[in-house]
Protein backbone atom coordinates (compact mmCIF):
# COMPACT_ATOMS: atom_id res chain seq x y z
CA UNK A 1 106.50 107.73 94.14
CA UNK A 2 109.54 106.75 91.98
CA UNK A 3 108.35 104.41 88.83
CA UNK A 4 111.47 102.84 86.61
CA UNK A 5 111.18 101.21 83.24
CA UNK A 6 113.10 98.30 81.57
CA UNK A 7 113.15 98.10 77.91
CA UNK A 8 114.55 96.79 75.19
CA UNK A 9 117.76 98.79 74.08
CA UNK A 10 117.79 98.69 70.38
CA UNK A 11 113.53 99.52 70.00
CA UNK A 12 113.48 101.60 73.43
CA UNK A 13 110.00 99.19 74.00
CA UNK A 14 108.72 99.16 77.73
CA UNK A 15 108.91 95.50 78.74
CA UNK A 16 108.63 95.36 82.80
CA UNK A 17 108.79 98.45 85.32
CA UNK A 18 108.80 98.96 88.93
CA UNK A 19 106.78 101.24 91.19
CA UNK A 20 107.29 102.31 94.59
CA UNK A 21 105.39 104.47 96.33
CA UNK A 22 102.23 105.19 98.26
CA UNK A 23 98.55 103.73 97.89
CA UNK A 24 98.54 106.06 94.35
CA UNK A 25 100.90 104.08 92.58
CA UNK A 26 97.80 101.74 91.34
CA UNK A 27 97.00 103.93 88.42
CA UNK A 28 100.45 104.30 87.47
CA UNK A 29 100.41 100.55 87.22
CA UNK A 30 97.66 100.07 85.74
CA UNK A 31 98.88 102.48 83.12
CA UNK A 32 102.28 100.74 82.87
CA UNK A 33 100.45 97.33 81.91
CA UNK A 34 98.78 99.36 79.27
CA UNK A 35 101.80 100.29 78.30
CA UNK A 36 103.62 97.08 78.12
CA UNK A 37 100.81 95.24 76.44
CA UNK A 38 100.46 97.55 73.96
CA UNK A 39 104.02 97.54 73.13
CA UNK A 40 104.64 101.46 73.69
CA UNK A 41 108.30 103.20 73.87
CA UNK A 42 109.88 105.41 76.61
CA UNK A 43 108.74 108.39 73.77
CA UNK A 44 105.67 107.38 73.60
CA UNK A 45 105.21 107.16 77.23
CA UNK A 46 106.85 110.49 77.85
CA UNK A 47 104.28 112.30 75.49
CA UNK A 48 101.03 110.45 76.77
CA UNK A 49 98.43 112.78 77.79
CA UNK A 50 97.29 112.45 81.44
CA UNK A 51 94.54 113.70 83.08
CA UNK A 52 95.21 114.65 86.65
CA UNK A 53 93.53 116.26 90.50
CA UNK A 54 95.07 118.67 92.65
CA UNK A 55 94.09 116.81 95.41
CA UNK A 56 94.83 112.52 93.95
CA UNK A 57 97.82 112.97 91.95
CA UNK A 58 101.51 114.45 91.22
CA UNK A 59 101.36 117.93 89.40
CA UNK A 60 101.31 117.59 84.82
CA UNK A 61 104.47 119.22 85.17
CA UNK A 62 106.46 116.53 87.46
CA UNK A 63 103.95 113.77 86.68
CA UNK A 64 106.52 110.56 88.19
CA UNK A 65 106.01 108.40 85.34
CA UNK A 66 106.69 111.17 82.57
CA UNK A 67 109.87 111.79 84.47
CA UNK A 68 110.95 108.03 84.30
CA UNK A 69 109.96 107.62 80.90
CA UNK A 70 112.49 110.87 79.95
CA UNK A 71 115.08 109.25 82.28
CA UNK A 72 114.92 106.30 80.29
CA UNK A 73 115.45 108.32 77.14
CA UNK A 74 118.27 109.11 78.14
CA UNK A 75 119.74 106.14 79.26
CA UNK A 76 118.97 105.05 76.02
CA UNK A 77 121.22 107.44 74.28
């Protein structure tokens, strides 16, 4: 699965994304609309808590979406 943000460059403020991926990428969409309407930042994003399974989803540690959200950190800089 590889998610990618858009946001605004001067507030770093999630305003559209892209997922690709397998039939998983549902939650991470549904969280990205969370995201989005609740007006969140890359940070933000990067230091949300998610639960995850062994067997559903990507490990904590190289959780896609916490991996985009850093990328986009950086982008930012």
């Amino acid at each position: 699965m590889r998610p990618e943000y858009l946001q605004r460059l001067l507030s770093g403020v999630i305003i559209g994304g892209q997922v690709m991926g397998d039939v998983a990428v549902g939650k991470m969409i549904n969280t990205l609309s969370a995201c989005i309407q609740k007006k969140m930042t890359a940070e933000d994003l990067a230091m949300f808590q998610t639960g995850t399974h062994p067997a559903l989803t990507a490990s904590p540690v190289a959780y896609p979406m916490v991996n985009a959200a850093e990328l986009a950190i950086v982008q930012m800089k």
